[in-house]
Protein backbone atom coordinates (compact mmCIF):
# COMPACT_ATOMS: atom_id res chain seq x y z
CA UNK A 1 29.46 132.62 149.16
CA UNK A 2 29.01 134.10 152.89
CA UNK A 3 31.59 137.55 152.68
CA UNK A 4 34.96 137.43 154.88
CA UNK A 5 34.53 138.66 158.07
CA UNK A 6 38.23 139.87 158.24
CA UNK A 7 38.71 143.63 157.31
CA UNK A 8 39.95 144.34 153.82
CA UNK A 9 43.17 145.66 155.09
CA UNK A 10 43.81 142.13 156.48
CA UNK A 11 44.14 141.01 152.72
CA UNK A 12 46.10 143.84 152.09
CA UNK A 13 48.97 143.09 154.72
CA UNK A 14 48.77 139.49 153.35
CA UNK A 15 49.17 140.07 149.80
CA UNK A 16 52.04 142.70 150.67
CA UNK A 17 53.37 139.83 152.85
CA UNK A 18 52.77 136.78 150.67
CA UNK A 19 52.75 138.33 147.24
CA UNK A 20 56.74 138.84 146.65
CA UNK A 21 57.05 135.34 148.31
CA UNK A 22 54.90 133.65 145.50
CA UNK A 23 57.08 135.40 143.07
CA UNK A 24 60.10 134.20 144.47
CA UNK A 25 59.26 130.77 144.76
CA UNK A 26 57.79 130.90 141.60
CA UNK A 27 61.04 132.20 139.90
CA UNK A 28 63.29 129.91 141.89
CA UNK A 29 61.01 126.29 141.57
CA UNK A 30 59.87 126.75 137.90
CA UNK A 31 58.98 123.14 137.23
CA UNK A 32 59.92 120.54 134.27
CA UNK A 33 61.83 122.11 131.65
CA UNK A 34 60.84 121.44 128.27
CA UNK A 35 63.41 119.28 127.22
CA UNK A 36 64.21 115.09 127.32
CA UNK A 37 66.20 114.31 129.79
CA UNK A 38 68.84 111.42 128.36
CA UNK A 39 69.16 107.97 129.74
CA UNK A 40 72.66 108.23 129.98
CA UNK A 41 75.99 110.40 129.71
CA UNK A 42 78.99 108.52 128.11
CA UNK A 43 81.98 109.19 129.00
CA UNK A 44 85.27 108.82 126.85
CA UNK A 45 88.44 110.29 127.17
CA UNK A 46 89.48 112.87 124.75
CA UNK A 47 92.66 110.78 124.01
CA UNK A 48 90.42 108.43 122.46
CA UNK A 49 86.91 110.63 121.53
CA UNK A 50 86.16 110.50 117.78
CA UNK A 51 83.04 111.42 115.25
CA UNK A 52 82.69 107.51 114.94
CA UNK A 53 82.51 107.23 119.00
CA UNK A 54 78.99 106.45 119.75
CA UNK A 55 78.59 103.86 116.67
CA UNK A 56 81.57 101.81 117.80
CA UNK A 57 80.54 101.97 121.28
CA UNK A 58 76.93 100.50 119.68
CA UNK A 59 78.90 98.07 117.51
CA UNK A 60 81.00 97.04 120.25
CA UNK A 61 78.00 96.93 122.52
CA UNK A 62 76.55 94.36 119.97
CA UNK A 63 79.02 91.90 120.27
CA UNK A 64 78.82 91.65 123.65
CA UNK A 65 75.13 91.35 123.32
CA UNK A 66 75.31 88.83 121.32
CA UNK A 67 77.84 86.66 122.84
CA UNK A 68 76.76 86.47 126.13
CA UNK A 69 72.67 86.78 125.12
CA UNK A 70 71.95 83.32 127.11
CA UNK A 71 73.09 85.67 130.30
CA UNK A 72 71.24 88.92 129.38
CA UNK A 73 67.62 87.29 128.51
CA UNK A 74 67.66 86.22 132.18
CA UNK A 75 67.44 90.12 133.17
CA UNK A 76 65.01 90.31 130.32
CA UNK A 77 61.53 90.07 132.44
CA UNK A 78 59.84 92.64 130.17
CA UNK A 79 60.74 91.13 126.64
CA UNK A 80 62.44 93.90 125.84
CA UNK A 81 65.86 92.49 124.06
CA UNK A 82 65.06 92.66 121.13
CA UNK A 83 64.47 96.31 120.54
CA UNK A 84 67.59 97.27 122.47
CA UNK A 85 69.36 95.57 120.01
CA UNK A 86 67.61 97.46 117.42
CA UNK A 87 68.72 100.25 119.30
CA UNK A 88 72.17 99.78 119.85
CA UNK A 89 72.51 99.70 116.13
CA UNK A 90 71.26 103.08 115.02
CA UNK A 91 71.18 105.26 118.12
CA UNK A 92 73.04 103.95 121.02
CA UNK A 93 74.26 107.25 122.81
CA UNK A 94 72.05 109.55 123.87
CA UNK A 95 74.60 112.10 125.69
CA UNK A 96 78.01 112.16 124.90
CA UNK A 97 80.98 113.72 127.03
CA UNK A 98 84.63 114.15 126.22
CA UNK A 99 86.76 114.22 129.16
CA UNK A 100 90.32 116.30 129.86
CA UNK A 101 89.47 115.23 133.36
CA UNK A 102 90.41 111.93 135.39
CA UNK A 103 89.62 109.98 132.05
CA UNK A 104 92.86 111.96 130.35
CA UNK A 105 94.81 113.27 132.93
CA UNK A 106 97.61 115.54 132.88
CA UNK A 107 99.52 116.04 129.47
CA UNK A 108 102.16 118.86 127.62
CA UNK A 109 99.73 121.51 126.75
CA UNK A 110 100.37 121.21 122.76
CA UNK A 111 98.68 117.60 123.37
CA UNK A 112 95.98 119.14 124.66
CA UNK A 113 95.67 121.72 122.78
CA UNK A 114 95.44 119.35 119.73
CA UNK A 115 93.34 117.13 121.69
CA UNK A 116 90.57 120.14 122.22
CA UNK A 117 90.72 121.16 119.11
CA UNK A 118 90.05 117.72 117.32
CA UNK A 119 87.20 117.53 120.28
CA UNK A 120 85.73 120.85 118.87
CA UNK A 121 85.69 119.49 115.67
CA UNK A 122 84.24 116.07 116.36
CA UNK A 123 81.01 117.65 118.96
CA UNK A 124 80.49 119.74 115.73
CA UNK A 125 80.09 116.66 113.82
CA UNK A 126 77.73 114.62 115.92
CA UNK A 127 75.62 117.49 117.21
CA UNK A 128 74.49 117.31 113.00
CA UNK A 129 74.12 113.96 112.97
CA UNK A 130 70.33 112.70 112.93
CA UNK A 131 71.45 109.32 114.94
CA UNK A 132 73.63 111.12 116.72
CA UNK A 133 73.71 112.06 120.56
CA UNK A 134 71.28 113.79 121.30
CA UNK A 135 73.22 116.24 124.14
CA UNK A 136 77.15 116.38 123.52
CA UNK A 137 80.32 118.21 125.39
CA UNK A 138 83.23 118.27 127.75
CA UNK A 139 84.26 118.06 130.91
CA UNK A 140 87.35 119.86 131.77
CA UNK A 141 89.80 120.32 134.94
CA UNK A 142 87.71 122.67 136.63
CA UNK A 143 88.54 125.77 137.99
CA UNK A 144 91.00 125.66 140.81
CA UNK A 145 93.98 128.28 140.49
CA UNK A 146 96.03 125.45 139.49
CA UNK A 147 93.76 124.31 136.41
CA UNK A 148 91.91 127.51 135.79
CA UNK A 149 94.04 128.70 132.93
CA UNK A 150 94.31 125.06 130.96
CA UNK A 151 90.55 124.74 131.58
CA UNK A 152 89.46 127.88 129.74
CA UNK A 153 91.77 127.67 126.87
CA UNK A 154 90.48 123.57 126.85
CA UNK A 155 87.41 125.34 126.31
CA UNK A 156 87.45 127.80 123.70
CA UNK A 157 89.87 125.86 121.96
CA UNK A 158 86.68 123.12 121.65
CA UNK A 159 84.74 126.33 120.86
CA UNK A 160 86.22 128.01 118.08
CA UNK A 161 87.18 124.61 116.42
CA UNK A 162 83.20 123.29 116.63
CA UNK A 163 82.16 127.08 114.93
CA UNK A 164 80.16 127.96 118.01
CA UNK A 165 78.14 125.99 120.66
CA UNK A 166 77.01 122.43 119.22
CA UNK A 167 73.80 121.61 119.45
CA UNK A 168 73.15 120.28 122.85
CA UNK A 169 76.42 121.46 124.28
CA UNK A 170 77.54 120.96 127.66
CA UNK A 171 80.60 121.26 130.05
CA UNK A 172 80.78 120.09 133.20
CA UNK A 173 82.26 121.40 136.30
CA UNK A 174 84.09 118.68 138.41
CA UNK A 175 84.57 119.02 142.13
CA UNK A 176 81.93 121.79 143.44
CA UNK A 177 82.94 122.68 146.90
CA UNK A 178 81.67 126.36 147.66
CA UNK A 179 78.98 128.39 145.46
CA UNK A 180 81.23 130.90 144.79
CA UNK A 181 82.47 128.47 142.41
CA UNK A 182 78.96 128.74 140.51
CA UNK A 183 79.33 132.36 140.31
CA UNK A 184 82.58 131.98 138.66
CA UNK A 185 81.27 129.65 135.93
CA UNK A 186 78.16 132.09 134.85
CA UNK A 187 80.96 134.64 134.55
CA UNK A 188 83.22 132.97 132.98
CA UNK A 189 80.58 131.88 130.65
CA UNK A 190 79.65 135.08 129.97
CA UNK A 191 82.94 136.36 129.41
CA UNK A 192 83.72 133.45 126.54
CA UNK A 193 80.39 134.31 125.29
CA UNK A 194 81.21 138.62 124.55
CA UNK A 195 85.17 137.30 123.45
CA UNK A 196 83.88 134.57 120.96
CA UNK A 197 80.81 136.57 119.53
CA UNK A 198 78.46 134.15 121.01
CA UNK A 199 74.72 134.16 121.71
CA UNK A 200 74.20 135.46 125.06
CA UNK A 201 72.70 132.60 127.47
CA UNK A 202 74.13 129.81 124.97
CA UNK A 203 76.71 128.09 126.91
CA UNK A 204 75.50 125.80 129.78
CA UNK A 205 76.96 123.58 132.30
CA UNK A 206 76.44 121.14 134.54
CA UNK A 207 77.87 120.79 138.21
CA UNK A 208 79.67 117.40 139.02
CA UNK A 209 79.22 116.44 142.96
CA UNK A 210 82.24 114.84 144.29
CA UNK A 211 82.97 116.66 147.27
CA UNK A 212 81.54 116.54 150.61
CA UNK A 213 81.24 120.16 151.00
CA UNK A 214 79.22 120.43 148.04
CA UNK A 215 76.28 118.36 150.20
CA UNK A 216 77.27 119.77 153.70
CA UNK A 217 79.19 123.21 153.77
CA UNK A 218 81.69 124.56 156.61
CA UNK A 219 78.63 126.50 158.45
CA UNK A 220 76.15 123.64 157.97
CA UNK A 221 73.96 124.43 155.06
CA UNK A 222 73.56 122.43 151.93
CA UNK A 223 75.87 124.11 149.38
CA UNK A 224 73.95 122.64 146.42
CA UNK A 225 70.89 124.46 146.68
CA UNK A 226 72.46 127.94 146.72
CA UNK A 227 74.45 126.60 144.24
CA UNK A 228 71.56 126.05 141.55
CA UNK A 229 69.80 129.15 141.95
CA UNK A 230 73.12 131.26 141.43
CA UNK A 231 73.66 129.62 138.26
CA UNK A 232 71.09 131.94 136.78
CA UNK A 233 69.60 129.63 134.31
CA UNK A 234 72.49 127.85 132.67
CA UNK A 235 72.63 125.31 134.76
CA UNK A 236 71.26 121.84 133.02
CA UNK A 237 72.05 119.20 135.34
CA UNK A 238 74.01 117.45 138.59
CA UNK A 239 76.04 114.84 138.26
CA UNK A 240 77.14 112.48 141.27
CA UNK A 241 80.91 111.33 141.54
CA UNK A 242 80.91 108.07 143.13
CA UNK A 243 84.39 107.35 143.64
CA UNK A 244 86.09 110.94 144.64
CA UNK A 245 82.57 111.41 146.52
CA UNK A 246 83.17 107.94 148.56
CA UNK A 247 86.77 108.55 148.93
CA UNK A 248 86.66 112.03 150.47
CA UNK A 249 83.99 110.19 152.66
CA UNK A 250 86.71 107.84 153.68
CA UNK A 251 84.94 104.66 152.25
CA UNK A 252 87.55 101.80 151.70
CA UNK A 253 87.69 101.64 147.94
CA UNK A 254 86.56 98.00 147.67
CA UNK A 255 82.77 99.60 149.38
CA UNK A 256 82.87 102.37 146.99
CA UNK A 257 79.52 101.95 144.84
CA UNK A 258 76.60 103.62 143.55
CA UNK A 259 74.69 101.99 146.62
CA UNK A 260 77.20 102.92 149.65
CA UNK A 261 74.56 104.51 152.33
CA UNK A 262 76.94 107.86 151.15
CA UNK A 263 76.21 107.46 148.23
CA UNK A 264 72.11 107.23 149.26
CA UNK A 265 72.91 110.24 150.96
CA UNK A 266 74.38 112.51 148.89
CA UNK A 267 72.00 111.70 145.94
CA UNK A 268 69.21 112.19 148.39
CA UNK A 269 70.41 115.96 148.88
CA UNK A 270 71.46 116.38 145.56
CA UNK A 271 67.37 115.19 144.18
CA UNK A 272 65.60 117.61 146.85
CA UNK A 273 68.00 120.49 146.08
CA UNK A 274 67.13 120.07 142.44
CA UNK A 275 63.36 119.22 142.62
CA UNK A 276 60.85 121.53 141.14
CA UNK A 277 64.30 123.75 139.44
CA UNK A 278 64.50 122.18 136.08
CA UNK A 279 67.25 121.17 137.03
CA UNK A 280 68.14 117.01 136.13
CA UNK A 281 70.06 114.81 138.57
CA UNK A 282 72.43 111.96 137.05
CA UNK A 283 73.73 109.12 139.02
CA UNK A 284 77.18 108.17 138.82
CA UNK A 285 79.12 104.77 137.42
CA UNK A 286 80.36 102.26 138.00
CA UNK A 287 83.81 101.24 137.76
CA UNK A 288 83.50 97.32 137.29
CA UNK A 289 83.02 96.52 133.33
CA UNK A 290 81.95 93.53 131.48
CA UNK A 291 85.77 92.13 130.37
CA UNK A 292 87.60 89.31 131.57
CA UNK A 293 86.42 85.82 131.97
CA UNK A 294 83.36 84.85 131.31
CA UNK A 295 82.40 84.40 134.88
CA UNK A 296 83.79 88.07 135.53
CA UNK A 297 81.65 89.44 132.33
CA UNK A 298 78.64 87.73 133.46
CA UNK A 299 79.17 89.24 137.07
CA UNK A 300 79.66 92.52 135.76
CA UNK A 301 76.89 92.33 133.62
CA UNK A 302 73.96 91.46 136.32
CA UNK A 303 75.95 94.35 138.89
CA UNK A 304 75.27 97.00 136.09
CA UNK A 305 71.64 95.91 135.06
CA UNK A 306 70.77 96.16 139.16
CA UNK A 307 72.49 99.18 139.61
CA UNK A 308 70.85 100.86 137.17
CA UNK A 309 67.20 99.32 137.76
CA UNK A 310 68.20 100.84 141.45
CA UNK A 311 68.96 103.66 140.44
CA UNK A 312 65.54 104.03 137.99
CA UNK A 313 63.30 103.02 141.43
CA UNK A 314 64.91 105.47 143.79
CA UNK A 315 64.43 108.78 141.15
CA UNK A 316 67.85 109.04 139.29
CA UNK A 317 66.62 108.99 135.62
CA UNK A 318 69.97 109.42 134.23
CA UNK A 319 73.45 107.97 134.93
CA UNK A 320 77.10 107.43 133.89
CA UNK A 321 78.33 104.84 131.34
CA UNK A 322 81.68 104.18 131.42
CA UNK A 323 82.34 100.96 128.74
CA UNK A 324 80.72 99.87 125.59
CA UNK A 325 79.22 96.96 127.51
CA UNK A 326 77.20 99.23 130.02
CA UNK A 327 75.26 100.08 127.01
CA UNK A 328 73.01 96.70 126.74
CA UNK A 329 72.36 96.81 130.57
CA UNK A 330 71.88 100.16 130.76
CA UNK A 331 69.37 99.98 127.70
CA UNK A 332 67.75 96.62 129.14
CA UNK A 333 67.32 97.92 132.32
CA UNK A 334 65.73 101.46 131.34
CA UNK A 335 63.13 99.84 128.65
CA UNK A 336 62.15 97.26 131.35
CA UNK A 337 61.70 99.76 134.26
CA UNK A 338 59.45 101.34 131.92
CA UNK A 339 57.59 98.84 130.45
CA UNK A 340 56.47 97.48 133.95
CA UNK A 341 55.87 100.76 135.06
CA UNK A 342 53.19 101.68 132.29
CA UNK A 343 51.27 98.38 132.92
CA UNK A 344 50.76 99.38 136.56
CA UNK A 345 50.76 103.41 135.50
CA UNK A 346 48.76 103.93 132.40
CA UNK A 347 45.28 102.24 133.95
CA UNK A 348 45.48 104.75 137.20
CA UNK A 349 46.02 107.82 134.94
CA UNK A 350 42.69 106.54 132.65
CA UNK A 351 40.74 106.34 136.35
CA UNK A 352 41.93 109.54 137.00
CA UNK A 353 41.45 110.99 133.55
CA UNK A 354 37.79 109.53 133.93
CA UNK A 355 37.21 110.93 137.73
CA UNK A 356 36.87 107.56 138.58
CA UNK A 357 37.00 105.22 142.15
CA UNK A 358 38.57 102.23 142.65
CA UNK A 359 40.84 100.55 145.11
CA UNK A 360 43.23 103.55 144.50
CA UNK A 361 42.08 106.96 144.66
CA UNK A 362 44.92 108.79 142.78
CA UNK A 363 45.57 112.60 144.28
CA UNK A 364 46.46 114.91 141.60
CA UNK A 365 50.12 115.35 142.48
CA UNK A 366 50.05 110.95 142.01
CA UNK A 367 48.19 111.36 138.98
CA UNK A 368 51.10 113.84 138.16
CA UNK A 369 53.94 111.08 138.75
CA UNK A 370 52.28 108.41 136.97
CA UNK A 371 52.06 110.57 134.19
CA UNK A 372 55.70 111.69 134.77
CA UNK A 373 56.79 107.91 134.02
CA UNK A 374 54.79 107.04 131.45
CA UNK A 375 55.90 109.91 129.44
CA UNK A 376 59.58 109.33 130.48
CA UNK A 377 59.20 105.70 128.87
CA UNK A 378 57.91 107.26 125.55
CA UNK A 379 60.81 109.62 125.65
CA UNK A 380 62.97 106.65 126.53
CA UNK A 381 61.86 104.54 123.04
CA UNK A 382 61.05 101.87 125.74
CA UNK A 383 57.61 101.97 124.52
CA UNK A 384 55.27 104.14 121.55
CA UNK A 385 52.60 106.51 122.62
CA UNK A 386 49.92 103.62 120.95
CA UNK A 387 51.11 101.10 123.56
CA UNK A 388 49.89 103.73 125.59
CA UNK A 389 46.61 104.16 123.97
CA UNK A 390 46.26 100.82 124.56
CA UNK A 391 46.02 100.29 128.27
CA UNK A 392 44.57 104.74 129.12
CA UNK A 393 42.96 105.52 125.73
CA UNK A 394 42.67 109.27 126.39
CA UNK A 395 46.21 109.23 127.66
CA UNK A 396 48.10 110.31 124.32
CA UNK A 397 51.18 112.26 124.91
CA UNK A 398 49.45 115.66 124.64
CA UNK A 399 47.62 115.03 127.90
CA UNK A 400 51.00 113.79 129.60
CA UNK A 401 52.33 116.36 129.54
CA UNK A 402 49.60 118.88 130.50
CA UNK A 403 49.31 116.69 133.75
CA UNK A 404 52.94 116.63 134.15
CA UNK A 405 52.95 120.80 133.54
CA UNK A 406 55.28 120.47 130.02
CA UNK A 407 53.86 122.01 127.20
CA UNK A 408 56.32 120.38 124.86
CA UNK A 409 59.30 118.09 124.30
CA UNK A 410 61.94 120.50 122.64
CA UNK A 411 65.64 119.98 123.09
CA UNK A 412 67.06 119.51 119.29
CA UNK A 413 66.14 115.94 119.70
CA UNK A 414 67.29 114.21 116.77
């Protein structure tokens, strides 16, 4: 190797220039954490919230399977009904989150006080239940002067009843509008954590975007990336809010969807902001659900099987489910997207595995993604790491993740 020609100072002044840079970045973009992101977070309103939640919703889920199943094996390109079925019977909710927001409203404070406190008790339940969700918590009013103090005694009345932090536990923050706002939460959470003798770094959050000034602030910048790297750590996750989001937008409420171009938009933001932080981006819902006629249910049904396929192919690996009904499109839709994405993935990550040619020569931040999806399917349950084996046989999960940069899958998984 022919020696520089630059002085050795030169490297000097760039290392002292570059050095605390690559540290920074480093600290701030740390990758894929080593946990599963869930399909889905279900939402139900603390009114109605029990232990037996997520196998009714299944049960429930079922039925409407089963009655309209000429319907649903029409979205079915991937043969994949059958084992959501399965699903839906043992392990149907993946996330779970009780909400004293919108979905409850405003109520005498003993109501809620009860209703946290049975919440507490029923997140402590499921978070020890092997077919239970998987990630669990609330979502309460936020933080505004006018809900601050409800909020926090919402939450550590759910705290003291569960005995701690649940396994998995989560609360979401509704309505970020300024970072300061992030700040407050980390604070807050370490306040709750030093008054309720709790593990320092155990409570986490997520931050629900459903205001325009969360995507484009007063001076211009974009509010959510701040936003994440303030949270300092606890910080699990972004959830859009399509219908506040749309509305502060000005969209007429009967254009309000998950595919409005603001809607594009703001998740567009919201998946750059979070890329490369660890931190997981969730779609929102959809407010039309499989009831009524059968025209209306059939409607419905084909909407939320789209939507979420949509949502899959644009990079949102997670979204909202809002009715017992979403969960056999939701499911259908997710093993499918999966299913036809190893048969095109899994060969291209054997080329590349094998250093191979071909009519696509795979860089390795492709080889990266296609690993990224494949692994997301086994994950998923849409497929088992031998179906794998089967189409890349020295793709077993092991090397996934080493070309994805995760050295394992643990989150409590159940």
């Amino acid at each position: 190797m022919t020696a520089s020609r630059l002085p050795s100072d030169a490297f000097e002044k760039l290392a002292q220039l570059l050095d605390p840079v690559d540290a920074r970045l480093e600290s701030q973009y740390p990758g894929n954490r080593d946990e599963i992101q869930p399909v889905h977070t279900v939402y139900v309103s603390a009114a109605d919230a029990s232990a037996d939640t997520p196998r009714l919703w299944g049960e429930q889920a079922i039925r409407l399977l089963d009655a309209h199943a000429h319907v649903i094996a029409g979205l079915d390109a991937e043969n994949a009904l059958g084992d959501v079925r399965v699903l839906l019977g043992c392990n149907p909710v993946q996330d779970l989150r009780i909400d004293f927001e919108d979905g409850y409203g405003r109520r005498d404070d003993a109501e809620e006080d009860a209703a946290a406190s049975n919440a507490g008790r029923t997140l402590a339940t499921i978070s020890q239940d092997p077919q239970g969700p998987s990630w669990c918590g609330i979502r309460f009013k936020g933080l505004p002067a006018s809900e601050r103090r409800r909020s926090i005694r919402t939450l550590e009345l759910v705290l003291d009843a569960a005995g701690g932090v649940p396994s998995g536990f989560v609360f979401t923050v509704p309505k970020l509008r300024a970072v300061e706002q992030v700040t407050a939460t980390v604070l807050l959470c370490e306040e709750l954590e030093k008054a309720h003798g709790l593990a320092a770094g155990s409570l986490r959050f997520e931050l629900q975007i459903e205001s325009p000034q969360a995507v484009i602030a007063a001076d211009g910048a974009v509010a959510i990336a701040p936003a994440i790297h303030r949270a300092e750590g606890r910080l699990t996750g972004l959830h859009y809010g399509t219908y506040d989001y749309s509305a502060a937008c000005g969209i007429a409420s009967q254009f309000q969807s998950l595919e409005h171009p603001v809607a594009d938009h703001a998740k567009a933001v919201m998946l750059a902001a979070a890329a490369q932080t660890g931190v997981w981006v969730c779609d929102g819902s959809t407010q039309i659900a499989p009831v009524g006629t059968s025209d209306a249910i059939h409607d419905a049904i084909r909407r939320h099987h789209r939507l979420v396929r949509r949502s899959l192919e644009r990079g949102y690996y997670q979204g909202w489910d809002m009715h017992a009904g979403h969960l056999v499109t939701r499911w259908l839709a997710t093993f499918g997207f999966y299913r036809s994405a190893l048969a095109a993935a899994a060969p291209r990550v054997q080329a590349y595995l094998d250093r191979r040619g071909g009519s696509v020569m795979d860089e390795p931040a492709t080889a990266q993604a296609l690993a990224a999806v494949i692994l997301r399917g086994v994950e998923a349950g849409a497929f088992a790491e031998s179906d794998v084996l089967a189409l890349a046989p020295a793709a077993d999960v092991a090397v996934l993740r080493n070309l994805v940069g995760r050295t394992t899958a643990n989150n409590g998984v159940n």
